[in-house]
N, C-alpha and C. Protein backbone atom coordinates (compact mmCIF):
# COMPACT_ATOMS: atom_id res chain seq x y z
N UNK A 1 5.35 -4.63 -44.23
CA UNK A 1 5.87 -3.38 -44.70
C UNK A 1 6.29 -2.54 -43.49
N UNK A 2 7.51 -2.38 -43.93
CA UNK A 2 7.87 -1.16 -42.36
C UNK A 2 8.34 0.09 -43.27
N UNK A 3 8.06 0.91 -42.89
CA UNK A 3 8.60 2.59 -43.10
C UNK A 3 8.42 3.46 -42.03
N UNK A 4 9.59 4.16 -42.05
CA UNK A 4 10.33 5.19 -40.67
C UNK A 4 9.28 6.15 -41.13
N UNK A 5 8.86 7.06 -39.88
CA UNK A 5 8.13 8.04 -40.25
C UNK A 5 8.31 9.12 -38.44
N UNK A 6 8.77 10.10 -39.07
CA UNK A 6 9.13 11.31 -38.28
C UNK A 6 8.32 12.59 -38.05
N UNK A 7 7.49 12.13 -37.28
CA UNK A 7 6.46 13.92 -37.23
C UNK A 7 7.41 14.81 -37.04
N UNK A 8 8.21 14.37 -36.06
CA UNK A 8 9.44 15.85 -36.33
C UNK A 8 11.11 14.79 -36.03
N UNK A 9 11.94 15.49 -36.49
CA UNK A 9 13.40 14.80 -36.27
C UNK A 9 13.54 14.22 -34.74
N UNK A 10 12.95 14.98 -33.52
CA UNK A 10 13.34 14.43 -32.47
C UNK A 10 11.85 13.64 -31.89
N UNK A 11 11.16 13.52 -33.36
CA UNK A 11 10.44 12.37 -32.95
C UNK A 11 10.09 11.04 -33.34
N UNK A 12 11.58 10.65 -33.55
CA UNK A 12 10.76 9.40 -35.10
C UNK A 12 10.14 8.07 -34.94
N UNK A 13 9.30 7.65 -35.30
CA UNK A 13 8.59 6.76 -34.92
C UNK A 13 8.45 5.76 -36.84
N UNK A 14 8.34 4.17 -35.84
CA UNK A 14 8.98 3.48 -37.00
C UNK A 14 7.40 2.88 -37.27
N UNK A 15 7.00 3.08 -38.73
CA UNK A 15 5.42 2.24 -38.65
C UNK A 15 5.22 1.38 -39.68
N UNK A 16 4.61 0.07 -38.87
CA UNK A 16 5.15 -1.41 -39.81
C UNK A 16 3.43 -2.57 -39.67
N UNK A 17 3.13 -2.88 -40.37
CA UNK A 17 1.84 -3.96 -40.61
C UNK A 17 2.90 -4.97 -40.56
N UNK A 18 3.99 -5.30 -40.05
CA UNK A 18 4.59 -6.94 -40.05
C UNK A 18 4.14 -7.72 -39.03
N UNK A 19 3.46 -8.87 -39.19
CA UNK A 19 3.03 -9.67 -38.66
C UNK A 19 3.71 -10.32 -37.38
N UNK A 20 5.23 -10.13 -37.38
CA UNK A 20 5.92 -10.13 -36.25
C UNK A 20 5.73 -8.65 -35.00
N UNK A 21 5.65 -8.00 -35.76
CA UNK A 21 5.37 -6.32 -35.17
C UNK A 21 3.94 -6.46 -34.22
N UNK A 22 2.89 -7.09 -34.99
CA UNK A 22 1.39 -7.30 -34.44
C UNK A 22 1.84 -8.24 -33.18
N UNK A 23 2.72 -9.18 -33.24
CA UNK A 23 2.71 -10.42 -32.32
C UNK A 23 3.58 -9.77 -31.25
N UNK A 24 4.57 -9.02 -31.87
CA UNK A 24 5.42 -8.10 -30.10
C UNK A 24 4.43 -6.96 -29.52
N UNK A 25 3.77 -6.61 -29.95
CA UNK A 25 2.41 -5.41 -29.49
C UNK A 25 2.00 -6.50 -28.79
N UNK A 26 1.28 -7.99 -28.96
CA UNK A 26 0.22 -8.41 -28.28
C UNK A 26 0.66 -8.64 -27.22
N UNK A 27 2.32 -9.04 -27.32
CA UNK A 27 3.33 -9.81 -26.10
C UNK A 27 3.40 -8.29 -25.10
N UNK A 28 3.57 -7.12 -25.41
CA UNK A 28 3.48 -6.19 -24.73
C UNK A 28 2.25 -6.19 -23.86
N UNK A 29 1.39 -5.92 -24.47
CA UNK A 29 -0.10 -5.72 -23.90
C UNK A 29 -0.21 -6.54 -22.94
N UNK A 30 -0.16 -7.88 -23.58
CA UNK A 30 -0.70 -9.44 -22.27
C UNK A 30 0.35 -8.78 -20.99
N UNK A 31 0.92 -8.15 -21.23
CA UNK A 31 2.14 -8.39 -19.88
C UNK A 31 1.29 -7.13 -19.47
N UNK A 32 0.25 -6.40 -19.72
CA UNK A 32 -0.43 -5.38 -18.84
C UNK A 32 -1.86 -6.02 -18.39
N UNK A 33 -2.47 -5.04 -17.40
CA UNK A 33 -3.78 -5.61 -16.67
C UNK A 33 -4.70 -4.42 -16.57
N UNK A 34 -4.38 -3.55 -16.09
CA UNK A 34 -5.50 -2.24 -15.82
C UNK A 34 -4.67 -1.37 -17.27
N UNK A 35 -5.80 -1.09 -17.65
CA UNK A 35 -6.04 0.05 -18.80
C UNK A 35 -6.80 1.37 -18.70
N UNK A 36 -6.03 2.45 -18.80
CA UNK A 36 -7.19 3.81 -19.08
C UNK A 36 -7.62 3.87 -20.14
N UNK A 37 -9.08 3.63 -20.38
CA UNK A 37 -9.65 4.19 -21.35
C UNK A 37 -9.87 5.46 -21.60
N UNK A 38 -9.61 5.80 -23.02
CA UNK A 38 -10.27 7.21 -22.44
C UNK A 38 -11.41 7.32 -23.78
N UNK A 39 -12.52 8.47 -23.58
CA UNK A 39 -13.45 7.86 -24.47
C UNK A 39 -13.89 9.90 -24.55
N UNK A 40 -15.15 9.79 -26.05
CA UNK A 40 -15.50 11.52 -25.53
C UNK A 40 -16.21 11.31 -24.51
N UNK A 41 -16.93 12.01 -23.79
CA UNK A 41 -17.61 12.36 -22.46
C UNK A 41 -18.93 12.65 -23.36
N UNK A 42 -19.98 12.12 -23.40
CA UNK A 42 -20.99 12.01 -23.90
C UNK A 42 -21.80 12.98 -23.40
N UNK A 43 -21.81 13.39 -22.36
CA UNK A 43 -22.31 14.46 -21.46
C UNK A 43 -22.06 15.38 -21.79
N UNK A 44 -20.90 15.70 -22.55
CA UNK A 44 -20.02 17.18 -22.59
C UNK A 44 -20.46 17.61 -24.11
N UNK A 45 -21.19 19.10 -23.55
CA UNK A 45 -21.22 19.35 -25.26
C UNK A 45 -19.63 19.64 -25.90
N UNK A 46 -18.91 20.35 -25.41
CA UNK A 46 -17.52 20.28 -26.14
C UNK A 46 -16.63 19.62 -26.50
N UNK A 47 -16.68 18.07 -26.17
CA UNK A 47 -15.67 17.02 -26.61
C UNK A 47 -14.88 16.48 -25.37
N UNK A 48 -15.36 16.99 -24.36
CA UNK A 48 -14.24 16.59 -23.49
C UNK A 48 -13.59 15.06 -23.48
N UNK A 49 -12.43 14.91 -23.44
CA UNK A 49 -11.79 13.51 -23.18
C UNK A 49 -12.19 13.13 -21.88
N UNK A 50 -12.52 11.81 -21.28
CA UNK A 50 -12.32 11.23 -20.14
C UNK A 50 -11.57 9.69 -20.19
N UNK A 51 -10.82 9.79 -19.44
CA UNK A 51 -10.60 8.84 -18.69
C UNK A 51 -10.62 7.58 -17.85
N UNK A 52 -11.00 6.42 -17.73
CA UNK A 52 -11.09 5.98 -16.52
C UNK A 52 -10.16 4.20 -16.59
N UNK A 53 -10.20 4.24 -15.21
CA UNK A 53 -9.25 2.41 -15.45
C UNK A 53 -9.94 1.00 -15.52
N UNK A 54 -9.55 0.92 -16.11
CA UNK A 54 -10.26 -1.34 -16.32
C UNK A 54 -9.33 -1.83 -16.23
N UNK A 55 -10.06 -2.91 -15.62
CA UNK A 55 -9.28 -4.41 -16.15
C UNK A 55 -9.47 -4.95 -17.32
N UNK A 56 -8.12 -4.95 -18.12
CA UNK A 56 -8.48 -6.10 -19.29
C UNK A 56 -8.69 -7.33 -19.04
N UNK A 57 -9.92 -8.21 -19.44
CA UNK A 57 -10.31 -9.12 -19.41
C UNK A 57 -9.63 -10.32 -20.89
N UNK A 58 -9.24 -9.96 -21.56
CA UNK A 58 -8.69 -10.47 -22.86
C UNK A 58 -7.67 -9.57 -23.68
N UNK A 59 -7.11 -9.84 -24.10
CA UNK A 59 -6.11 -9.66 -25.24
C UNK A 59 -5.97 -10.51 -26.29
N UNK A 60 -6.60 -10.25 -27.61
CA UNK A 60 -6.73 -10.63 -28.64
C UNK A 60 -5.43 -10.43 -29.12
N UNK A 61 -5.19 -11.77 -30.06
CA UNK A 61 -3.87 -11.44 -30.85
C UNK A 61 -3.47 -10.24 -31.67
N UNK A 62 -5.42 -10.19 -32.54
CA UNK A 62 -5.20 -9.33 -33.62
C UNK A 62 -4.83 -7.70 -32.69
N UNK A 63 -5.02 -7.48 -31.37
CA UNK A 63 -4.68 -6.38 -30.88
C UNK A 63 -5.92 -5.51 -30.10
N UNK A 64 -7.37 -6.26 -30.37
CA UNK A 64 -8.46 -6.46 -29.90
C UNK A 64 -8.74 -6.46 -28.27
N UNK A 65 -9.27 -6.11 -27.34
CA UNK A 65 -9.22 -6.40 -26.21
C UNK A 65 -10.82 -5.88 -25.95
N UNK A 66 -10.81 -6.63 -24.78
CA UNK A 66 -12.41 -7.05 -23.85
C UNK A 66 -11.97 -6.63 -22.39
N UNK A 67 -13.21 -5.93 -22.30
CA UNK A 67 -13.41 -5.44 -20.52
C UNK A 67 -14.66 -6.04 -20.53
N UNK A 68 -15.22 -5.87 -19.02
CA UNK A 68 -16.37 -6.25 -18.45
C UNK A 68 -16.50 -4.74 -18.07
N UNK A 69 -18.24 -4.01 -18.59
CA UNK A 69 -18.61 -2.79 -17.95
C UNK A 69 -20.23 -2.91 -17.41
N UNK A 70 -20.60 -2.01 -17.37
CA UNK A 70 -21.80 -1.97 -16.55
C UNK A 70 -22.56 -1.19 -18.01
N UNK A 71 -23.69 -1.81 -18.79
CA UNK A 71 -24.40 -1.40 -19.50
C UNK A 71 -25.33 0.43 -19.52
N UNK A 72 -25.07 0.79 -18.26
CA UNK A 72 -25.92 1.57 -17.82
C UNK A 72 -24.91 2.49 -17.47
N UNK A 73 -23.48 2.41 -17.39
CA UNK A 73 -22.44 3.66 -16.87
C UNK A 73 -22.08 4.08 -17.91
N UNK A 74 -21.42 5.33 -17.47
CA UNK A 74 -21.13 6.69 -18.21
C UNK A 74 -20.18 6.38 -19.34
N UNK A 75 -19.27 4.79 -19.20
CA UNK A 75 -18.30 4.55 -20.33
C UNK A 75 -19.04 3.73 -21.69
N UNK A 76 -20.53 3.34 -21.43
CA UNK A 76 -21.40 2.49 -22.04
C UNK A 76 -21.40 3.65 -22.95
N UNK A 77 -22.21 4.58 -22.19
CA UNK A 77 -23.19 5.75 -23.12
C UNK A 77 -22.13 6.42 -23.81
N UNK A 78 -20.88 7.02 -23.31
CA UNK A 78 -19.79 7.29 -24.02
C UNK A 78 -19.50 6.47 -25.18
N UNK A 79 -19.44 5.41 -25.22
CA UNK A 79 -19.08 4.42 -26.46
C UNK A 79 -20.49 3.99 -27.73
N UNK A 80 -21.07 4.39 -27.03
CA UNK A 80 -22.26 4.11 -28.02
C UNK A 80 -22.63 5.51 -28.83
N UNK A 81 -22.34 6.62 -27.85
CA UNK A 81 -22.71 8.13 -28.46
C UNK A 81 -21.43 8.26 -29.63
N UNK A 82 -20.05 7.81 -29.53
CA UNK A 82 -18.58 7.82 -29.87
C UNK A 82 -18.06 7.18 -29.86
N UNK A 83 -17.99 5.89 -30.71
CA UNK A 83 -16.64 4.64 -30.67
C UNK A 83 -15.70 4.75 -30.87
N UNK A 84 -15.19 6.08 -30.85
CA UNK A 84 -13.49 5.95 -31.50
C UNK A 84 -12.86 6.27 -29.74
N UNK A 85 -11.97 5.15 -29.16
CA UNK A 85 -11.54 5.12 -28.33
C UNK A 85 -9.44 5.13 -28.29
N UNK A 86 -9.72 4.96 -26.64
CA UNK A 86 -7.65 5.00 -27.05
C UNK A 86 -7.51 4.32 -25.70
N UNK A 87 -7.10 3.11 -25.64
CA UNK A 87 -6.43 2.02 -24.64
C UNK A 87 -5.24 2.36 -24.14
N UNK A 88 -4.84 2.98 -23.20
CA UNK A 88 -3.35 3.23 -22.40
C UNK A 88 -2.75 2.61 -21.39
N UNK A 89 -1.90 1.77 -21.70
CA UNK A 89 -1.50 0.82 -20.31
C UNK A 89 0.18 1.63 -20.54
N UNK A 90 0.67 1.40 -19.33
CA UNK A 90 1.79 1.14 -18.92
C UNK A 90 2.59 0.77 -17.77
N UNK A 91 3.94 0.70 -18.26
CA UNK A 91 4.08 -0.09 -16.74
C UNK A 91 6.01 0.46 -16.65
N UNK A 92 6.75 0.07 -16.12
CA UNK A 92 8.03 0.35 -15.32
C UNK A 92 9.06 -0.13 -16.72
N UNK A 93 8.16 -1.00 -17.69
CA UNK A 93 9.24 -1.45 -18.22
C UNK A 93 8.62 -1.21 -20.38
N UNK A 94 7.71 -1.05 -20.28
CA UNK A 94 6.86 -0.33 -21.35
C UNK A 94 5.57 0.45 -21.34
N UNK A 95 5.41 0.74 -22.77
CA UNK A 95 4.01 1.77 -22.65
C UNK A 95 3.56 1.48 -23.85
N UNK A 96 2.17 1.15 -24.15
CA UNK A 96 0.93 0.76 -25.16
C UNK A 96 -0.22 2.13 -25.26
N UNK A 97 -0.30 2.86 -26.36
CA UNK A 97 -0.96 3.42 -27.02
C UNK A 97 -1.84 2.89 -27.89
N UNK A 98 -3.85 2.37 -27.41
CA UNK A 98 -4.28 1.51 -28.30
C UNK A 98 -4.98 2.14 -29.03
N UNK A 99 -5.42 2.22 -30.40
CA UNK A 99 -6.15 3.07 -30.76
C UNK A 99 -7.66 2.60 -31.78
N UNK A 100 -8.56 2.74 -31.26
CA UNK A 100 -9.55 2.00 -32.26
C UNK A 100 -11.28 2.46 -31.57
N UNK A 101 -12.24 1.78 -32.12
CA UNK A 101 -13.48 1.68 -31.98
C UNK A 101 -13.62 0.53 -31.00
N UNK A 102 -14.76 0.90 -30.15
CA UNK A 102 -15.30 0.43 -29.53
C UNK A 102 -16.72 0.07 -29.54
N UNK A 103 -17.41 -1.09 -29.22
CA UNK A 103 -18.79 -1.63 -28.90
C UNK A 103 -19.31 -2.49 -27.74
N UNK A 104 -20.28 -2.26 -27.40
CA UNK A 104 -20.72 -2.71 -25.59
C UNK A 104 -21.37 -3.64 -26.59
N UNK A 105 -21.05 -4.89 -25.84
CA UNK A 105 -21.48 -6.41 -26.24
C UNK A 105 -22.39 -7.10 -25.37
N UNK A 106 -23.88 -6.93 -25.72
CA UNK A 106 -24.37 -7.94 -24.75
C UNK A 106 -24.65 -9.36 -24.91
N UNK A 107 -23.96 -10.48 -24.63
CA UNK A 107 -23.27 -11.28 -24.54
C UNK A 107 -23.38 -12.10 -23.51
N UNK A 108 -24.45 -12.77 -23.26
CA UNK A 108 -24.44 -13.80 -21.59
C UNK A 108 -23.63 -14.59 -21.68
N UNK A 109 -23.19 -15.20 -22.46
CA UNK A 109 -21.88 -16.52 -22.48
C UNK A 109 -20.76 -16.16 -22.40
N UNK A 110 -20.56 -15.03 -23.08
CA UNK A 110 -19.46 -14.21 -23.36
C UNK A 110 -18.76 -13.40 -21.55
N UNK A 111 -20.18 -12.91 -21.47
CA UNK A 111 -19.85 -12.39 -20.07
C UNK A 111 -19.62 -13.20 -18.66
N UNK A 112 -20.07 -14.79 -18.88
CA UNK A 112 -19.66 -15.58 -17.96
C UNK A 112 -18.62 -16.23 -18.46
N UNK A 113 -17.86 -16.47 -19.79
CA UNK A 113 -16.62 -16.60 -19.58
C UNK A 113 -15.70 -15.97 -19.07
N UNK A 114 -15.94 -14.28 -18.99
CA UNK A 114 -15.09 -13.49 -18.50
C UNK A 114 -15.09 -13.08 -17.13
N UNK A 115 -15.92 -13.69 -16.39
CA UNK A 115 -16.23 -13.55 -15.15
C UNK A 115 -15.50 -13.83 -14.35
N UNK A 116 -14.80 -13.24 -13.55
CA UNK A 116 -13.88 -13.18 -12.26
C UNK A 116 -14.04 -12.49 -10.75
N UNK A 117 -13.09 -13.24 -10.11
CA UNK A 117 -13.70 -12.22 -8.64
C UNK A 117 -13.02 -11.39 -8.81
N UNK A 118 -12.55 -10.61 -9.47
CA UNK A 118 -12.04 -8.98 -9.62
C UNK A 118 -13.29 -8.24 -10.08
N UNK A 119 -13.96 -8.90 -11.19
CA UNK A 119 -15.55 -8.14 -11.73
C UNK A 119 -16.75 -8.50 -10.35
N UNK A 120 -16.58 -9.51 -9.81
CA UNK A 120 -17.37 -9.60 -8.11
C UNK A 120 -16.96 -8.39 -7.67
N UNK A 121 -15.84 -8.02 -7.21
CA UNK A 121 -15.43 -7.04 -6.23
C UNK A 121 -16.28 -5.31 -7.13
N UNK A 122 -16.23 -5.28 -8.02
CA UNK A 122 -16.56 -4.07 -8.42
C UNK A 122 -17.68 -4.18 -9.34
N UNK A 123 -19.03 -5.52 -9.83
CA UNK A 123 -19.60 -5.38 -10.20
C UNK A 123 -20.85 -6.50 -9.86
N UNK A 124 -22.34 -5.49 -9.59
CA UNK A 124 -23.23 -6.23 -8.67
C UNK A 124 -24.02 -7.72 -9.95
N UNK A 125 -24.22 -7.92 -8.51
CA UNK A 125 -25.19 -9.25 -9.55
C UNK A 125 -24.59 -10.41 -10.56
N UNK A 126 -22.96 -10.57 -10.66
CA UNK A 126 -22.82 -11.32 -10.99
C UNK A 126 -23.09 -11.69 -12.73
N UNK A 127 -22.31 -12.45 -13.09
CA UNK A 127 -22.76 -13.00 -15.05
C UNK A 127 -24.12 -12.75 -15.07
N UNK A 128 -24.84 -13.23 -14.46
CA UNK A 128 -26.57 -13.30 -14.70
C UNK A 128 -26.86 -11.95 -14.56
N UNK A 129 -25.99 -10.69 -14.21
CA UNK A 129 -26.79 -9.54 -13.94
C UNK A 129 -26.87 -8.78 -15.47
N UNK A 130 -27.77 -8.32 -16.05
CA UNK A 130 -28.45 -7.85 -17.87
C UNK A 130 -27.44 -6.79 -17.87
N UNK A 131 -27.41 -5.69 -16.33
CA UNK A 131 -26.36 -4.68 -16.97
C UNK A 131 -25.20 -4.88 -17.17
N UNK A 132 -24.52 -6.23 -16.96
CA UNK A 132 -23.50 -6.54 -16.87
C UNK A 132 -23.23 -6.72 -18.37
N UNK A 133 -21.88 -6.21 -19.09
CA UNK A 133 -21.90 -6.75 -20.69
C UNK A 133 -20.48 -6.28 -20.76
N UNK A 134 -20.28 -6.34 -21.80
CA UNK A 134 -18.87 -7.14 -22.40
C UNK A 134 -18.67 -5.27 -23.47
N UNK A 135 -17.08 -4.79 -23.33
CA UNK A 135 -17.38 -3.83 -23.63
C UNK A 135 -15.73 -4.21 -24.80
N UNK A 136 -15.96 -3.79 -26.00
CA UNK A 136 -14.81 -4.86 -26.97
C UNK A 136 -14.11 -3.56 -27.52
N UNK A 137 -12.90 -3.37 -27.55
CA UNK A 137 -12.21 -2.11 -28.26
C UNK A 137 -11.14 -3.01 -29.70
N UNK A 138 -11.90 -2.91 -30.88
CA UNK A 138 -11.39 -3.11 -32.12
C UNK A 138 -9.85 -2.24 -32.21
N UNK A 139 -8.90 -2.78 -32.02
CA UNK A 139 -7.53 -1.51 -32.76
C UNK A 139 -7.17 -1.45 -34.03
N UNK A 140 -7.16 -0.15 -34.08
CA UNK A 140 -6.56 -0.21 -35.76
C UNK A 140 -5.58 -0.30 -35.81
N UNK A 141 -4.78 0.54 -34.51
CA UNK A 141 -3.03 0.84 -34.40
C UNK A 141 -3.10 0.69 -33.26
N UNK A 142 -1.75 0.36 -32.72
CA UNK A 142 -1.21 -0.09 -31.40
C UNK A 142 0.47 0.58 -31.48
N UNK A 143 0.25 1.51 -30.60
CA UNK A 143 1.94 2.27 -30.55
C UNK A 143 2.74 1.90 -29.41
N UNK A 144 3.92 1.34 -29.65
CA UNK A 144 3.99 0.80 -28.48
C UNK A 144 5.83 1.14 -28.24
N UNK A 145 6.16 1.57 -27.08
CA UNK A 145 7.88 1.18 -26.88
C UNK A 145 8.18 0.52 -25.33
N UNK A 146 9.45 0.10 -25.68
CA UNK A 146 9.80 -0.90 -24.62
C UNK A 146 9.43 -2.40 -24.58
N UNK A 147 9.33 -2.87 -23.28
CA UNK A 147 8.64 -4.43 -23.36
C UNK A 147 9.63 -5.39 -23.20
N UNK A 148 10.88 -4.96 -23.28
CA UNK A 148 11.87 -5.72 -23.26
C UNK A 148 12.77 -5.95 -21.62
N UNK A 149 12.99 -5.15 -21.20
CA UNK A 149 13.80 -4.75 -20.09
C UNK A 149 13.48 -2.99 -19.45
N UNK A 150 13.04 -3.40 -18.21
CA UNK A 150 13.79 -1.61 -17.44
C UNK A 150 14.49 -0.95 -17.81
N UNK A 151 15.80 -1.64 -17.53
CA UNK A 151 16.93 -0.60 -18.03
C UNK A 151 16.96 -0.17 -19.84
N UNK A 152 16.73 -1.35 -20.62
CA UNK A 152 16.75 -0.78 -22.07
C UNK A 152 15.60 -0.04 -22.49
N UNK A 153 14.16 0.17 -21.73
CA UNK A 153 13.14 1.55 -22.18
C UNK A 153 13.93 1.98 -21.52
N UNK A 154 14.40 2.24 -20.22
CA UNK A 154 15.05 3.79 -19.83
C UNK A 154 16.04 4.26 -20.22
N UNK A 155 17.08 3.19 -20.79
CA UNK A 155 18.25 4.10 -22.19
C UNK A 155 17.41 4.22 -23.13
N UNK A 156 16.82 3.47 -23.73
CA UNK A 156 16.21 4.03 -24.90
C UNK A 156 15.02 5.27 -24.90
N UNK A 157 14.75 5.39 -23.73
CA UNK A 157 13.80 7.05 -23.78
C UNK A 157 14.89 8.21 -23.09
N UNK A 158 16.39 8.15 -22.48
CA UNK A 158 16.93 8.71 -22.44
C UNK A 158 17.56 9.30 -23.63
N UNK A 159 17.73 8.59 -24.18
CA UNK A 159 18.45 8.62 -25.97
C UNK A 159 17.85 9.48 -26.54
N UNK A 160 16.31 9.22 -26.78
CA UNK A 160 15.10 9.58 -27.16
C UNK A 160 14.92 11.13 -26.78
N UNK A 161 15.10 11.38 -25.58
CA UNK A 161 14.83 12.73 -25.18
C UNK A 161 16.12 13.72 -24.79
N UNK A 162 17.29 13.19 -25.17
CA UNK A 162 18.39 13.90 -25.29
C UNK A 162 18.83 14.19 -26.74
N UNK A 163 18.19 13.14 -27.44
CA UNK A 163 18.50 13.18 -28.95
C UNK A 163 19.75 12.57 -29.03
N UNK A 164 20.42 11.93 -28.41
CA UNK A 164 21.67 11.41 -28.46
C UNK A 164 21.80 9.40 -29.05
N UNK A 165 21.08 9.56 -29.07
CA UNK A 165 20.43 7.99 -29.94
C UNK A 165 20.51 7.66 -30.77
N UNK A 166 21.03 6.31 -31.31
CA UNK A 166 20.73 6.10 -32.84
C UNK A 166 19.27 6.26 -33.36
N UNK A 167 18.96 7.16 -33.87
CA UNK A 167 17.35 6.82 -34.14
C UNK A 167 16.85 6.25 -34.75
N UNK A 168 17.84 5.74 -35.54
CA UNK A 168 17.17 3.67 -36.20
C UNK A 168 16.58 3.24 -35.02
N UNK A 169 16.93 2.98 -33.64
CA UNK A 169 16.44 2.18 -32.72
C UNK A 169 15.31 2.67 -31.65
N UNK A 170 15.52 4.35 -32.15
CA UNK A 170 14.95 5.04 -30.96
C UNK A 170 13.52 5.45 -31.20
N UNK A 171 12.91 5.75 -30.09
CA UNK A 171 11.40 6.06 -30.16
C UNK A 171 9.92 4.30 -30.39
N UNK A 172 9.04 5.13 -30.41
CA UNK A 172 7.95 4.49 -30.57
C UNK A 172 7.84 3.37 -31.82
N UNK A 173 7.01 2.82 -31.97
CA UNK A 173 6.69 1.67 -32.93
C UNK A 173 5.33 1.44 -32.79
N UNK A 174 4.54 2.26 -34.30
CA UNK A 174 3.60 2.16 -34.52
C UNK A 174 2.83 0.62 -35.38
N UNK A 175 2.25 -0.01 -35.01
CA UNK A 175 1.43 -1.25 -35.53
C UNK A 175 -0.02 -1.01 -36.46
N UNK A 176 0.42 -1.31 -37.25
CA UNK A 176 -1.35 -1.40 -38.30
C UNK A 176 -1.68 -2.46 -38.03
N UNK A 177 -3.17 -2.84 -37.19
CA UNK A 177 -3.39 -3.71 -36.64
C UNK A 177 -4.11 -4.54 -38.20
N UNK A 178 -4.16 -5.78 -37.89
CA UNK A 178 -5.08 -6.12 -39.03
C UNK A 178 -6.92 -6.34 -38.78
């Protein structure tokens, strides 16, 4: 099912559960590596948003993705106090808006499959270390534009922000993940 949907005229965004739609989101994503999470700040009595960058360790088809975190840091306790998270990658040639729940997975098999010397460089002790665990962000939606070429996101967000665009083609593309 696809239907156009416009929070405002110079913003329209096209939102579709087509199973081809889920499979160009995933092809987007895989082509990214560091992600900002951003999560509430568990610390903060007022809600504050934070921030911070990972490596994705996986990209699930269904739109699903896996980091490696530290059981005991501030993005653990954040996700366990608040699972509703938002995955942001981008890059020169697209941009991924992920949106879903999150759960810290402790997981010894799980966490030595995902084990790399990128998680050596920034995390002690290795698979065998307990704080080490597997941190999984479920998406419900995945918003995504570009992915195709440089130059066609940068006509197509020129279009976009001049309003001079067909806007059949223009703007974002929202995914209902399954």
């Amino acid at each position: 099912m696809t239907e156009h949907h416009d929070s405002s005229p110079a913003d329209p965004v096209t939102v579709t559960s087509d199973p081809d739609a889920v499979a160009k989101a995933h092809e987007v994503m895989s082509s990214m590596d560091i992600a900002m999470l951003t999560t509430v700040d568990s610390s903060s009595a007022d809600g504050r948003l934070t921030s911070r960058p990972l490596s994705t360790q996986v990209h699930e088809e269904d739109g699903d993705v896996l980091f490696l975190v530290r059981s005991s840091s501030a993005v653990a306790d954040d996700v366990r106090a608040n699972a509703h998270v938002n995955v942001a990658y981008s890059s020169r040639k697209a941009w991924v808006s992920l949106a879903g729940t999150a759960t810290v997975v402790d997981d010894r098999a799980l966490v030595q499959q995902l084990w790399s010397k990128g998680a050596d460089a920034f995390m002690e002790g290795g698979p065998e270390n307990p704080d080490n665990v597997v941190l999984k962000v479920n998406g419900d939606t995945v918003m995504y534009w570009g992915g195709d070429s440089l130059i066609g996101t940068a006509v197509d967000t020129l279009k976009m922000v001049t309003g001079k665009g067909d806007q059949e083609d223009a703007g974002p593309t929202v995914v209902e993940l399954p």
